[in-house]
PDB file of N, CA and C in Angstrom:
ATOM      1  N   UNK A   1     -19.353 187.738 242.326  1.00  0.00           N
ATOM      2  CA  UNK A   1     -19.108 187.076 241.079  1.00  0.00           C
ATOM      3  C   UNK A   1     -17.820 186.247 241.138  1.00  0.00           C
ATOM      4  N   UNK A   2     -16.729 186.780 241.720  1.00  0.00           N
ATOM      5  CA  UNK A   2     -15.637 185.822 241.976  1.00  0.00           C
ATOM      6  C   UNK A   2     -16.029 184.686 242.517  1.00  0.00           C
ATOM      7  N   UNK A   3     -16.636 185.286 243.953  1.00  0.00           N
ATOM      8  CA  UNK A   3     -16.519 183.667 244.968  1.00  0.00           C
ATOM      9  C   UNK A   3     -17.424 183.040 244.216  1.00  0.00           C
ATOM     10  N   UNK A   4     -18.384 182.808 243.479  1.00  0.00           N
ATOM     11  CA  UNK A   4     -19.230 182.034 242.642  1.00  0.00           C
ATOM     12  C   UNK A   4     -18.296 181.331 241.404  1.00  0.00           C
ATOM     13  N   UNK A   5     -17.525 182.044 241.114  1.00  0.00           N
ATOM     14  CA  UNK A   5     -16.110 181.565 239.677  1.00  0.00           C
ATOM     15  C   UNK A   5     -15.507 180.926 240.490  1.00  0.00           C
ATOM     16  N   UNK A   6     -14.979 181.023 241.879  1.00  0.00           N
ATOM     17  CA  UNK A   6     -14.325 180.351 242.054  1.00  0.00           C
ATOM     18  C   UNK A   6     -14.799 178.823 243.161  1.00  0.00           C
ATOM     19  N   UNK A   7     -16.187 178.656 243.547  1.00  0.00           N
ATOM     20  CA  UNK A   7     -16.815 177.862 244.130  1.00  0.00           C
ATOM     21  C   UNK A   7     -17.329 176.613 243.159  1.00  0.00           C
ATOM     22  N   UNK A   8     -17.342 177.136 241.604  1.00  0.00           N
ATOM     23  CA  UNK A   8     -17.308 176.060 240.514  1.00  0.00           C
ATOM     24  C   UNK A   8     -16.259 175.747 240.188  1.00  0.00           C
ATOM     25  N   UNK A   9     -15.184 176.473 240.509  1.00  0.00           N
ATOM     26  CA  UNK A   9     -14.036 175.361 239.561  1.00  0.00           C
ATOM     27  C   UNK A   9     -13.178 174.836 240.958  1.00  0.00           C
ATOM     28  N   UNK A  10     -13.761 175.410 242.290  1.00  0.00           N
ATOM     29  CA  UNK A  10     -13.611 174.133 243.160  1.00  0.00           C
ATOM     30  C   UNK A  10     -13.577 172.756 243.680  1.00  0.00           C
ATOM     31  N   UNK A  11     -15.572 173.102 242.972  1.00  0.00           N
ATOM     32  CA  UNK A  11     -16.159 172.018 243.205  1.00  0.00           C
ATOM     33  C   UNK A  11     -15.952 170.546 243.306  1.00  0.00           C
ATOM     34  N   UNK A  12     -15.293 170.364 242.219  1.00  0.00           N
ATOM     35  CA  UNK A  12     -14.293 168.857 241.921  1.00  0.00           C
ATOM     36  C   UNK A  12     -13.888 168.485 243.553  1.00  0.00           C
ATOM     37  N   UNK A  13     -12.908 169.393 244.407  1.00  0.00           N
ATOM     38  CA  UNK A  13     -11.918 169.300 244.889  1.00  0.00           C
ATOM     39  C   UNK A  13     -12.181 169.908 246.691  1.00  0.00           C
ATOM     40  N   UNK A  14     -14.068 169.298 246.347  1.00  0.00           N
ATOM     41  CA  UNK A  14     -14.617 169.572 247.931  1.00  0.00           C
ATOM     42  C   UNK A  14     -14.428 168.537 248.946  1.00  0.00           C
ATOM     43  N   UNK A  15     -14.125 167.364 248.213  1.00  0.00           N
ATOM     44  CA  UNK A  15     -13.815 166.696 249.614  1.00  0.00           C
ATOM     45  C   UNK A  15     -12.505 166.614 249.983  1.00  0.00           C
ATOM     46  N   UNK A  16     -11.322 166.587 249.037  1.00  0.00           N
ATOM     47  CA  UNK A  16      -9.892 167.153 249.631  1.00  0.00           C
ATOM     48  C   UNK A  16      -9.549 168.253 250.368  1.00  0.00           C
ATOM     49  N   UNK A  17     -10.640 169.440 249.925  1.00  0.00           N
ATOM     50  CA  UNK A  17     -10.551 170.636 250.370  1.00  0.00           C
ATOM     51  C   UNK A  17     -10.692 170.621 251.940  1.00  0.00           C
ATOM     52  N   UNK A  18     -12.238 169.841 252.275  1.00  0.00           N
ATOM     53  CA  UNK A  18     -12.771 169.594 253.637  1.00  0.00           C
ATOM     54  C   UNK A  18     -11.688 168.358 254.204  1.00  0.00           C
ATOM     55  N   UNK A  19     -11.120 167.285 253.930  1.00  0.00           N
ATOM     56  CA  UNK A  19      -9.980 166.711 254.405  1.00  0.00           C
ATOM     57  C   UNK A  19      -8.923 167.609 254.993  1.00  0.00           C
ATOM     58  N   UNK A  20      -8.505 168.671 254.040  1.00  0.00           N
ATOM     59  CA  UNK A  20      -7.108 169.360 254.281  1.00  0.00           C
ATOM     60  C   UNK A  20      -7.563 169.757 255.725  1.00  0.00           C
ATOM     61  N   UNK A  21      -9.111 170.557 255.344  1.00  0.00           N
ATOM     62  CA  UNK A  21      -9.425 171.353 256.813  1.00  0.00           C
ATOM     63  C   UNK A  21      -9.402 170.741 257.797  1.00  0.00           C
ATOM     64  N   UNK A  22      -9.699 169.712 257.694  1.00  0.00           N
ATOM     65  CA  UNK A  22      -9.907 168.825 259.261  1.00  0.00           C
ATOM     66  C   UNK A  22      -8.824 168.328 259.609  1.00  0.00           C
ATOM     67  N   UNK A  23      -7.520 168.191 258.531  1.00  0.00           N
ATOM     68  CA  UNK A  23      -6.532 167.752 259.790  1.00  0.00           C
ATOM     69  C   UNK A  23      -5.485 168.936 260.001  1.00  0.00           C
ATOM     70  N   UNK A  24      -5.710 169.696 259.460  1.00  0.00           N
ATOM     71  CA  UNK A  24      -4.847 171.066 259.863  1.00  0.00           C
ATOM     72  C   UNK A  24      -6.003 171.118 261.383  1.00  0.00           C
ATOM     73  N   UNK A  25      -7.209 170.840 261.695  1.00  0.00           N
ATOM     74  CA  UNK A  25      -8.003 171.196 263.024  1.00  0.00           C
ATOM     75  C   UNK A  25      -7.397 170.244 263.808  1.00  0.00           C
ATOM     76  N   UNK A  26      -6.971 168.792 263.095  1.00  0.00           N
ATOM     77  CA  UNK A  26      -6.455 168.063 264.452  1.00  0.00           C
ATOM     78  C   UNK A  26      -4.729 168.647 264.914  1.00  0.00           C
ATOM     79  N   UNK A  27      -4.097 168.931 263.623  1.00  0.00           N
ATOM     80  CA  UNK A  27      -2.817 169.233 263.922  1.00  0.00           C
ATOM     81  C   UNK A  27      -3.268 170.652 264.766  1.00  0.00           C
ATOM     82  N   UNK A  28      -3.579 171.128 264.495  1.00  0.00           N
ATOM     83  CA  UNK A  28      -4.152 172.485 265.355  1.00  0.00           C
ATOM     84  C   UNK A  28      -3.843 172.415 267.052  1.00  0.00           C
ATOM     85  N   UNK A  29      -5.104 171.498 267.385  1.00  0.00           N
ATOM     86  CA  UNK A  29      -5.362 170.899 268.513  1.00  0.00           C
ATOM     87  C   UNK A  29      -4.493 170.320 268.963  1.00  0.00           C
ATOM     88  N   UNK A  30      -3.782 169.117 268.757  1.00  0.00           N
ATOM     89  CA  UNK A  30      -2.635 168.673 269.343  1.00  0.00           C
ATOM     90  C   UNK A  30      -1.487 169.346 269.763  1.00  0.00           C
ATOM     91  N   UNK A  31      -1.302 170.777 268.706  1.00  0.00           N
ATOM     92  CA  UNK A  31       0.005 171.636 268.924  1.00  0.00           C
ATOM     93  C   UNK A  31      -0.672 172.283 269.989  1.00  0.00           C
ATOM     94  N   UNK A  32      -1.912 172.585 270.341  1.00  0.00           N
ATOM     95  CA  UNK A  32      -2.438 172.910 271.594  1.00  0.00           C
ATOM     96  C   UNK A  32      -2.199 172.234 272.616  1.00  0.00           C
ATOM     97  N   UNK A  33      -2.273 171.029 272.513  1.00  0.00           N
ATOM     98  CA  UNK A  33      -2.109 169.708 273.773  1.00  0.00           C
ATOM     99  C   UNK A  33      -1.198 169.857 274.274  1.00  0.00           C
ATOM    100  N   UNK A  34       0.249 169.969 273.901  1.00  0.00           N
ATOM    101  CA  UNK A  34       1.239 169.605 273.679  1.00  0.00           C
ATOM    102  C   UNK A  34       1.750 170.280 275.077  1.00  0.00           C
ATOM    103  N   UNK A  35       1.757 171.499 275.250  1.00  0.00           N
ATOM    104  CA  UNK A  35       2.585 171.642 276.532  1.00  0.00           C
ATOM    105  C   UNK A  35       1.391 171.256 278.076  1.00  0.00           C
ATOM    106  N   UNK A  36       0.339 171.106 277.280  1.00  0.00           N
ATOM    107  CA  UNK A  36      -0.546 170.629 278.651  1.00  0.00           C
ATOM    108  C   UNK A  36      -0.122 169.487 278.745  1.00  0.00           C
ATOM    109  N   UNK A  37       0.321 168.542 278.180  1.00  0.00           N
ATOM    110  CA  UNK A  37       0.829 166.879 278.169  1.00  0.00           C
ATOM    111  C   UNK A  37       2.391 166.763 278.887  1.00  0.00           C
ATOM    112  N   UNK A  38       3.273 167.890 278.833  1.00  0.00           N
ATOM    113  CA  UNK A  38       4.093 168.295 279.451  1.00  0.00           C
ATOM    114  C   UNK A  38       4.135 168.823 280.029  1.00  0.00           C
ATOM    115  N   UNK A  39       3.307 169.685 280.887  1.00  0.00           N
ATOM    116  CA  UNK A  39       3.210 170.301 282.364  1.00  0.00           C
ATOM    117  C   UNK A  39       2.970 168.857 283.289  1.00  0.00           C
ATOM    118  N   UNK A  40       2.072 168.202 282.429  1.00  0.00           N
ATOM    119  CA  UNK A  40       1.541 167.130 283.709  1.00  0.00           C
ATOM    120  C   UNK A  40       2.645 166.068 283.462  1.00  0.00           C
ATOM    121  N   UNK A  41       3.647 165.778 282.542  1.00  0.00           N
ATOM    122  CA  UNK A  41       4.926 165.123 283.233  1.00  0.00           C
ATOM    123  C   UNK A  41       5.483 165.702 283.849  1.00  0.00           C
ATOM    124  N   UNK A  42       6.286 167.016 283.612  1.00  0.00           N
ATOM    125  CA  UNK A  42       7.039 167.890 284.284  1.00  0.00           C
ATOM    126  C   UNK A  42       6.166 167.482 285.699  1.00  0.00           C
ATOM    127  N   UNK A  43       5.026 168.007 286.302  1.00  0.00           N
ATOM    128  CA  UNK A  43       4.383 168.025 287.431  1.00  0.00           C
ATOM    129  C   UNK A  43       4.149 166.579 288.407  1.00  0.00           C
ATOM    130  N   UNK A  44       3.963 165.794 287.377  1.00  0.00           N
ATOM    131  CA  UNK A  44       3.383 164.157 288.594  1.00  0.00           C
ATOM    132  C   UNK A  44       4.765 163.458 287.913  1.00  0.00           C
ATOM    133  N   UNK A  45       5.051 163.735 286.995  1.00  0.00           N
ATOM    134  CA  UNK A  45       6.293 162.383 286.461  1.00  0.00           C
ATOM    135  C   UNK A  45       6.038 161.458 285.954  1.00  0.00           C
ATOM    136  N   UNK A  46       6.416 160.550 285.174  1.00  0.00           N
ATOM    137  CA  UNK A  46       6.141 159.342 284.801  1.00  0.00           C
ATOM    138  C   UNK A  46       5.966 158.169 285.554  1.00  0.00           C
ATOM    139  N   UNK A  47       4.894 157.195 285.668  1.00  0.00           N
ATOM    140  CA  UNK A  47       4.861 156.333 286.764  1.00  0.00           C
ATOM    141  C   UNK A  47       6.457 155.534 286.491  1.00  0.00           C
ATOM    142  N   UNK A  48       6.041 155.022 287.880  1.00  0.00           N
ATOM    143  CA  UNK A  48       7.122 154.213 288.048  1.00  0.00           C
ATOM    144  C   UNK A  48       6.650 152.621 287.818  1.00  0.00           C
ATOM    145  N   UNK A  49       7.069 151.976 286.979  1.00  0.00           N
ATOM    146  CA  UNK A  49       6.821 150.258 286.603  1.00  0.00           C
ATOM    147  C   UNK A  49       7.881 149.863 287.044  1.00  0.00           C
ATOM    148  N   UNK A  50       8.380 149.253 286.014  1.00  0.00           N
ATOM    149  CA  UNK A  50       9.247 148.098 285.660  1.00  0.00           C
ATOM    150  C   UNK A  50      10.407 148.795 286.164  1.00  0.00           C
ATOM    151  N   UNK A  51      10.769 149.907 285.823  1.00  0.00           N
ATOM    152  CA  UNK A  51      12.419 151.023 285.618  1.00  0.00           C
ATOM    153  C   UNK A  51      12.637 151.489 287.635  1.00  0.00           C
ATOM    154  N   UNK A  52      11.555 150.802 288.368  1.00  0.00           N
ATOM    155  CA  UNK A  52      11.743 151.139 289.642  1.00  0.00           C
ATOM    156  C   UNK A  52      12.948 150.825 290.396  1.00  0.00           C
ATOM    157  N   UNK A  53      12.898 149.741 289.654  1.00  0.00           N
ATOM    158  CA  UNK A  53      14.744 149.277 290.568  1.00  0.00           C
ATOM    159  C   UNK A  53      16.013 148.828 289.948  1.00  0.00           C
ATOM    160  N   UNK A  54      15.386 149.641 288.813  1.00  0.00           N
ATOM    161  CA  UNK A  54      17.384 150.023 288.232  1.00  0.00           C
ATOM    162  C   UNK A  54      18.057 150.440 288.699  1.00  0.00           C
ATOM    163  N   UNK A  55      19.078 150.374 288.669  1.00  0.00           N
ATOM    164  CA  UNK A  55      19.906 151.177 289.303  1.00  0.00           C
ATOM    165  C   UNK A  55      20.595 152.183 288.213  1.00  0.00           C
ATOM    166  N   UNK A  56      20.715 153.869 288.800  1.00  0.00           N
ATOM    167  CA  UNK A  56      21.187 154.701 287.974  1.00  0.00           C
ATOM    168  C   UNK A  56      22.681 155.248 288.389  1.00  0.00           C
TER     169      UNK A  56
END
């Protein structure tokens, strides 16, 4: 009886609801990415372009 009380006075507020969800899934995912995207700099490095013959 609740989840039914409370699935109508949702209703209005199903497609913000399903928005919120999906980018809390992308923020999700990315905070997942995140040290895999940094192992593989840490590991191969950033190419080398333009910054090849600076001098440091």
């Amino acid at each position: 009886m609740l989840i039914r009380l409370l699935g109508v006075q949702l209703r209005p507020y199903r497609r913000l609801i399903a928005l919120a969800v999906l980018l809390q899934l992308v923020q999700t995912l990315a905070t997942l990415q995140l040290p895999t995207v940094n192992a593989d700099i840490i590991d191969n490095g950033v190419p080398c372009r333009s910054r090849c013959s600076a001098p440091y």
